[in-house]
N, C-alpha and C. Protein backbone atom coordinates (compact mmCIF):
# COMPACT_ATOMS: atom_id res chain seq x y z
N UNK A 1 0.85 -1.18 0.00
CA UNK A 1 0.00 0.00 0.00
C UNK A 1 0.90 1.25 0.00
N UNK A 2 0.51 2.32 -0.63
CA UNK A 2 1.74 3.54 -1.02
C UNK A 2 1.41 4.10 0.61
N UNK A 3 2.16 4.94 1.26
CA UNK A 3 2.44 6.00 2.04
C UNK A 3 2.55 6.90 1.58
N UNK A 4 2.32 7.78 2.01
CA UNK A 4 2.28 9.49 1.67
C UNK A 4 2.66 10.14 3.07
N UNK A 5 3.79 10.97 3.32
CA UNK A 5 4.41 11.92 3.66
C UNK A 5 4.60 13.34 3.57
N UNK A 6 3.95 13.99 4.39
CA UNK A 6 3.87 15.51 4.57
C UNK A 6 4.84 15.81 4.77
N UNK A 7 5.24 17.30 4.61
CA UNK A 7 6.54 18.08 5.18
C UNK A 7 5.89 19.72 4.84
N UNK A 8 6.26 20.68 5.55
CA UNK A 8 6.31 22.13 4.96
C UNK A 8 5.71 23.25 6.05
N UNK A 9 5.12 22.43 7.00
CA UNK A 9 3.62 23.35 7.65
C UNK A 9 4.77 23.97 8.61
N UNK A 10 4.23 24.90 9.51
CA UNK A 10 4.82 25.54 10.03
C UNK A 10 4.39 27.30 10.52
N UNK A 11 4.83 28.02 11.15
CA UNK A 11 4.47 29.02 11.51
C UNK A 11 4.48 30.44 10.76
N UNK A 12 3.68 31.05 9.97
CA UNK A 12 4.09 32.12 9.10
C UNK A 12 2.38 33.61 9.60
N UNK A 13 3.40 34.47 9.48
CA UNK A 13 2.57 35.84 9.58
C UNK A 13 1.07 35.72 8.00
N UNK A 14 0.11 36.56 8.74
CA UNK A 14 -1.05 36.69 7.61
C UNK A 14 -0.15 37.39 6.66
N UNK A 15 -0.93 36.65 5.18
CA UNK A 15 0.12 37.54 3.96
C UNK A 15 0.97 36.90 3.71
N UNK A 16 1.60 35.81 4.28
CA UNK A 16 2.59 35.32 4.25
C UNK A 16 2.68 33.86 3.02
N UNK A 17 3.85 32.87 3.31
CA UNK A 17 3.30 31.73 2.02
C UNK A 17 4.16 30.71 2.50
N UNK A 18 3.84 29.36 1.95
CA UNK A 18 4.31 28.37 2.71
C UNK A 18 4.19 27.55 1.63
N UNK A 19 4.86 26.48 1.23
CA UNK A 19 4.91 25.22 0.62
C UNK A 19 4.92 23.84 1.09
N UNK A 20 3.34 22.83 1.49
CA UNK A 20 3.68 21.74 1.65
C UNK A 20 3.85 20.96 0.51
N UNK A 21 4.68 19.53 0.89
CA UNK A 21 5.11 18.40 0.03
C UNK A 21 4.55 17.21 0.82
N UNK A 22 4.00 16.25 -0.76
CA UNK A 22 3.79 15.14 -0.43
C UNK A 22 4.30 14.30 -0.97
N UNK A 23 5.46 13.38 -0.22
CA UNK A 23 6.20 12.38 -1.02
C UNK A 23 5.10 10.66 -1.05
N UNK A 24 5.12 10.34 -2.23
CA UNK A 24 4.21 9.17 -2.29
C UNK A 24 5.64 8.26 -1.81
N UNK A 25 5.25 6.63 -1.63
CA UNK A 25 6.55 5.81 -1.89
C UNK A 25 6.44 4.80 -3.16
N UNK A 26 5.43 5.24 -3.77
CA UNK A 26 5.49 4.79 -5.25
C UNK A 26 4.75 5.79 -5.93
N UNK A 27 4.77 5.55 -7.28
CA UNK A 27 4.64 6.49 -8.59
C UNK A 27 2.87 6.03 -8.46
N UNK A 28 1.72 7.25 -8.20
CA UNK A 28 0.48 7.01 -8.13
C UNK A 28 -0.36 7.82 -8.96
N UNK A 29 0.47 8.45 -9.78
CA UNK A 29 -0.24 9.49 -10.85
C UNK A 29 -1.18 9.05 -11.56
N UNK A 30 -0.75 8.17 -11.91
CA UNK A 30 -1.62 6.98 -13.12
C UNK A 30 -3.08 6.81 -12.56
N UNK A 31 -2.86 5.76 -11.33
CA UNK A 31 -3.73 5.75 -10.93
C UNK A 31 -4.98 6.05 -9.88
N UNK A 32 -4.50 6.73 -9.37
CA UNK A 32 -4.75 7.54 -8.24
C UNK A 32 -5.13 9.06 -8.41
N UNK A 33 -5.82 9.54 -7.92
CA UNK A 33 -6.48 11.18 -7.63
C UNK A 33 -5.91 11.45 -6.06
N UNK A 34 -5.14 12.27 -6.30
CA UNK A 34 -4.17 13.05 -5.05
C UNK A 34 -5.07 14.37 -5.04
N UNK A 35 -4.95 14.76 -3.43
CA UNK A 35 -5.29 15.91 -3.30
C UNK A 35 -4.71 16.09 -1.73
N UNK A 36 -5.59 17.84 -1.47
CA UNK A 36 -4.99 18.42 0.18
C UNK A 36 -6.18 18.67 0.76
N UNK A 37 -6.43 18.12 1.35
CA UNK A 37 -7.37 18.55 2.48
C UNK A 37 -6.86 19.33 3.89
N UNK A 38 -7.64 19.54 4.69
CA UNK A 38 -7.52 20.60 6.05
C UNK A 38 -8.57 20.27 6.96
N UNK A 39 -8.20 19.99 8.13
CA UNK A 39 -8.83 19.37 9.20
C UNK A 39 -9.05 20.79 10.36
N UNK A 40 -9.66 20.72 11.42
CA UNK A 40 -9.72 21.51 12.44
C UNK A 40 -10.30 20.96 13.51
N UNK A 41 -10.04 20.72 14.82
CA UNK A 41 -10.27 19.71 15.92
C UNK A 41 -12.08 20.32 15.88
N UNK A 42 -12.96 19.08 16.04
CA UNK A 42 -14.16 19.40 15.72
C UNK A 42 -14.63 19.99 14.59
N UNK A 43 -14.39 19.42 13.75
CA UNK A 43 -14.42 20.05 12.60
C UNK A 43 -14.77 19.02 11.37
N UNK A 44 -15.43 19.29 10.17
CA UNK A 44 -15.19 18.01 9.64
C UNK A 44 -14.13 18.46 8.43
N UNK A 45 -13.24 17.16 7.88
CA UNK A 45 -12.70 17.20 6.71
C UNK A 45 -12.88 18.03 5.45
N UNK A 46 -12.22 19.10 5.27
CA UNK A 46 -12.30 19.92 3.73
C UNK A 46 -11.46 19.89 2.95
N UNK A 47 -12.27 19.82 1.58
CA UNK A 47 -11.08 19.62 0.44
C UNK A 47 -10.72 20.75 0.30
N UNK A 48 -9.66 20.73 0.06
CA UNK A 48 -8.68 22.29 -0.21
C UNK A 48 -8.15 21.99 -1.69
N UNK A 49 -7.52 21.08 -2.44
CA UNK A 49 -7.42 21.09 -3.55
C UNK A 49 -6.80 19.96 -3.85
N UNK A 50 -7.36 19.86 -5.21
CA UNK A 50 -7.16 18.41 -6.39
C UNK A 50 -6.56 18.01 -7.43
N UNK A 51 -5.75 16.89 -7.61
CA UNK A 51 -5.26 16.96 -8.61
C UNK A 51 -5.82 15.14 -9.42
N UNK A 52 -6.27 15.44 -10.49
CA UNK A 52 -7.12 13.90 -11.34
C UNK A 52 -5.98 13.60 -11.97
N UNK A 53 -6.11 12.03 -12.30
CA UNK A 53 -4.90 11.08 -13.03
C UNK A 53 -4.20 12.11 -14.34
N UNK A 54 -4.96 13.05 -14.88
CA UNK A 54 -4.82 13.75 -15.96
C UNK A 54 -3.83 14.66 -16.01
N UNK A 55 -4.10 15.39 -14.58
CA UNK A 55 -3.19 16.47 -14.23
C UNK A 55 -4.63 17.97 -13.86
N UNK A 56 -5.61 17.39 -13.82
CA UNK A 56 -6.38 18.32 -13.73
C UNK A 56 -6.74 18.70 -12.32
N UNK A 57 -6.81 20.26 -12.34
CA UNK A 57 -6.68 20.71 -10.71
C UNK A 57 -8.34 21.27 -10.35
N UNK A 58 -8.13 21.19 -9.33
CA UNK A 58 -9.51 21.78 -8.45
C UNK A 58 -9.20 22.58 -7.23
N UNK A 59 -10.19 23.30 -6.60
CA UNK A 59 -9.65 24.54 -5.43
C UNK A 59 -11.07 24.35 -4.87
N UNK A 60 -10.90 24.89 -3.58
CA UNK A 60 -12.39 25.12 -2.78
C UNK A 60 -12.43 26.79 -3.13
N UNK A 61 -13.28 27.33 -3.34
CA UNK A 61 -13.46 28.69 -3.56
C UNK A 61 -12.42 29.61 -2.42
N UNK A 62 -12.73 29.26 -1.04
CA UNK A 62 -11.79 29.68 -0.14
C UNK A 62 -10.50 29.82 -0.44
N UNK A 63 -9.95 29.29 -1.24
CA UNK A 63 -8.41 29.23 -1.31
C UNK A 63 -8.25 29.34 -2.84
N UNK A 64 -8.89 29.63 -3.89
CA UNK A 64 -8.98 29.99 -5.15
C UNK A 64 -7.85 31.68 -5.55
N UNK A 65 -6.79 31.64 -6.43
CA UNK A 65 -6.16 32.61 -6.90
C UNK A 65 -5.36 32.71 -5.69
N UNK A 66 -5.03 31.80 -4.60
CA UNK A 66 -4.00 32.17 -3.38
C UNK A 66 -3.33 30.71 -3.54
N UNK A 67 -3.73 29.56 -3.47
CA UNK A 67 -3.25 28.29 -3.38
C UNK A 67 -3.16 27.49 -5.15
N UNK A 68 -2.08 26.86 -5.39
CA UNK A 68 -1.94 26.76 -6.25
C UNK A 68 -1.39 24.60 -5.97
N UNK A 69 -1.81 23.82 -6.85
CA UNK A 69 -1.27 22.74 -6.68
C UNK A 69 -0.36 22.15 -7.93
N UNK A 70 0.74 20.90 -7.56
CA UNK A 70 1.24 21.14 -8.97
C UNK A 70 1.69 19.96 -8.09
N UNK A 71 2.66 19.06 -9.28
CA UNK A 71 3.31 17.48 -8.98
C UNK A 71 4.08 17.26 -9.73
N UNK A 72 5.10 16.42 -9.18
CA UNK A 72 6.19 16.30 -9.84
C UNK A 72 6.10 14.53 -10.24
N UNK A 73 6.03 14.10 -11.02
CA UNK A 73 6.05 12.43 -11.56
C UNK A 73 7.61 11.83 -11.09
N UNK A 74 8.40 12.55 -11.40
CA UNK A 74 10.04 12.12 -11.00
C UNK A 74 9.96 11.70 -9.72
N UNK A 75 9.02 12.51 -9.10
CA UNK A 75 10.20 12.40 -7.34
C UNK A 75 8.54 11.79 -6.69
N UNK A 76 7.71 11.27 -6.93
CA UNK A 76 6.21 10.84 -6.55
C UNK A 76 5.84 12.01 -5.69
N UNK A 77 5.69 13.26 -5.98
CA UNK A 77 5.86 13.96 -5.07
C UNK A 77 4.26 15.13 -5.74
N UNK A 78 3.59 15.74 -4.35
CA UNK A 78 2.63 16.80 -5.11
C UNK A 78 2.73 17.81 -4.04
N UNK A 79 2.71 19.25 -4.51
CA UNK A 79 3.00 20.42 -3.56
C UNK A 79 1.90 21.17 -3.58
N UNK A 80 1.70 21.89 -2.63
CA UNK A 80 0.30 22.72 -2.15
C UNK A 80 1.43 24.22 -1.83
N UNK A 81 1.60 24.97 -3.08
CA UNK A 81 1.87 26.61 -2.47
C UNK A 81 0.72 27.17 -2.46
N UNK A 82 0.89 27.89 -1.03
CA UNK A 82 -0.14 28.45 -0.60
C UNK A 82 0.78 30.40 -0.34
N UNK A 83 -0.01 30.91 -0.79
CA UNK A 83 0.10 32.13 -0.85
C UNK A 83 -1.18 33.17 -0.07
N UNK A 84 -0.40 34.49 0.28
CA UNK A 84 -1.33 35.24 0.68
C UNK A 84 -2.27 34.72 2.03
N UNK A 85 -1.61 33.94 2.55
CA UNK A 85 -2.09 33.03 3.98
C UNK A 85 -3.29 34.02 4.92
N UNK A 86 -4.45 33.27 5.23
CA UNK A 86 -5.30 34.05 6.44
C UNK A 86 -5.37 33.11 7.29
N UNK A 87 -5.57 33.49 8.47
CA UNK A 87 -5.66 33.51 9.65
C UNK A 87 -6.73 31.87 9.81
N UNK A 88 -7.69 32.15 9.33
CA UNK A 88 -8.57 31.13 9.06
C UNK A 88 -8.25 29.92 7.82
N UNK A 89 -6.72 30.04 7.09
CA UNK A 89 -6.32 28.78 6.68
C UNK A 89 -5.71 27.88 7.60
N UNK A 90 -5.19 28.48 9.28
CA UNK A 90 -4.70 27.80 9.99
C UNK A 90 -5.15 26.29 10.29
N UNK A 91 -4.39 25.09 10.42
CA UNK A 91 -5.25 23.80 10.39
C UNK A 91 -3.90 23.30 10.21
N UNK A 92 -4.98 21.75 10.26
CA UNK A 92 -4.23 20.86 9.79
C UNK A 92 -3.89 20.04 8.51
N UNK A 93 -2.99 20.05 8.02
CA UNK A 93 -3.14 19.81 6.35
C UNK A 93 -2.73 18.04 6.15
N UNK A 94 -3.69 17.50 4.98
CA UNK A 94 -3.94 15.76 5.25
C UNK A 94 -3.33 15.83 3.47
N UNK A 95 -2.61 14.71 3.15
CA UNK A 95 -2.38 14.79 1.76
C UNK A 95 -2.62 13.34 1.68
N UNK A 96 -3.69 13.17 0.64
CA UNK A 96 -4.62 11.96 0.26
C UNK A 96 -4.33 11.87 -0.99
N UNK A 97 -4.48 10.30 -1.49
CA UNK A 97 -4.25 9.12 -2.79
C UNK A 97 -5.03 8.16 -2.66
N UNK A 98 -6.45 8.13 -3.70
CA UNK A 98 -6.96 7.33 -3.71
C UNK A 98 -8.05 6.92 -4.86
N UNK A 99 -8.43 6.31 -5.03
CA UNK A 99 -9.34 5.83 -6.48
C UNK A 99 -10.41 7.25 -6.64
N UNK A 100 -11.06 8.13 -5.67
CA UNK A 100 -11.70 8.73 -5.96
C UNK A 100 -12.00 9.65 -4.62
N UNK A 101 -12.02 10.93 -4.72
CA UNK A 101 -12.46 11.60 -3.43
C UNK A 101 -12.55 11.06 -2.00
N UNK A 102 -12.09 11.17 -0.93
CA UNK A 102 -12.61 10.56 -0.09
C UNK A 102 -13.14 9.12 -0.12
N UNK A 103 -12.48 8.45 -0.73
CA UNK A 103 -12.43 7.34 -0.76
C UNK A 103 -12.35 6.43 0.39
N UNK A 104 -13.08 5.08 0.90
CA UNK A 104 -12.63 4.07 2.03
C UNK A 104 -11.61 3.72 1.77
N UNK A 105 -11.50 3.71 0.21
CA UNK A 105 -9.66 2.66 -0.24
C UNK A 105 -8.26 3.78 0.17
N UNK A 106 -9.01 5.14 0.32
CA UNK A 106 -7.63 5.70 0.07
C UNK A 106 -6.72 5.98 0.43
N UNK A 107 -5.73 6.69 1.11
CA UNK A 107 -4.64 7.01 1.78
C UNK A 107 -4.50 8.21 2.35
N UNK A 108 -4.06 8.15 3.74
CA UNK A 108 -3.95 9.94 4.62
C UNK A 108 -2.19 9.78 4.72
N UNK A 109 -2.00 11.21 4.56
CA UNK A 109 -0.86 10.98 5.87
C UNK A 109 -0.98 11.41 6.64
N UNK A 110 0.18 11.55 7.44
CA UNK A 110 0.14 12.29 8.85
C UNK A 110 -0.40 13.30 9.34
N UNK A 111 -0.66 14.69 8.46
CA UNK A 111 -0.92 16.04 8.78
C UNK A 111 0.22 16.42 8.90
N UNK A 112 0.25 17.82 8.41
CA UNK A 112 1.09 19.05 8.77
C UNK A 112 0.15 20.07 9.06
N UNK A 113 0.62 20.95 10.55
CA UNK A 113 0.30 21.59 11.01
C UNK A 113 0.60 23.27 10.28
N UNK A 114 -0.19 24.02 9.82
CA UNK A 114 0.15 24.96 9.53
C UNK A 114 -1.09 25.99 10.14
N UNK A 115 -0.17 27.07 11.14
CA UNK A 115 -0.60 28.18 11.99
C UNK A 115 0.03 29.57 11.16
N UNK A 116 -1.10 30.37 11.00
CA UNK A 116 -0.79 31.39 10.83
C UNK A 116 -1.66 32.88 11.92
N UNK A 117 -0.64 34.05 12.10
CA UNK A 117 -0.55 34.68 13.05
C UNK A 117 -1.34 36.16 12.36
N UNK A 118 -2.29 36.75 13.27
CA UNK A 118 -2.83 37.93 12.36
C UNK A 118 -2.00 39.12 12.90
């Protein structure tokens, strides 16, 4: 079963910008729909943005013209720059691989924590 690995979250001022990474441990482009979601304790699961076997992207309106997603096939790897940071993107960030949205089959990782300060 692939793993997926966060890295990037961390502490940045409003306005500010941050880059997480998700390393797969195998090549899942093909078949798999990767994306970023964002958690908040009591809270339920939101998609933050998508990427389809194709290369085709998606955004939640919230984070539209600030967050940008993109992947690299070489390194199994997909990045979430996030730009122009508010206060209310603070959370926890989940980077998922799986046959289809929210999938039972699919894959979390760990979370990265990313806090931002107003």
């Amino acid at each position: 079963q692939v793993q997926l690995v966060e890295s990037g979250g961390g502490l940045v001022q409003a306005g500010g910008s941050l880059r997480l990474s998700c390393l797969a441990t195998r090549n899942v482009f093909s078949t798999l729909i990767m994306a970023w979601y964002r958690q908040d304790p009591d809270k339920q699961r939101e998609l933050v943005a998508s990427i389809t076997r194709i290369g085709a992207t998606t955004y939640a309106d919230s984070v539209k013209g600030r967050f940008s997603l993109s992947r690299d096939g070489a390194k199994n790897a997909i990045y979430l720059q996030m730009n122009g940071l508010k206060p209310e993107d603070a959370s926890i960030y989940y980077c998922y691989a799986g046959p289809t949205l929210s999938s039972p089959r699919g894959v979390w990782g760990q979370g990265t924590q990313v806090t931002v300060s107003s």
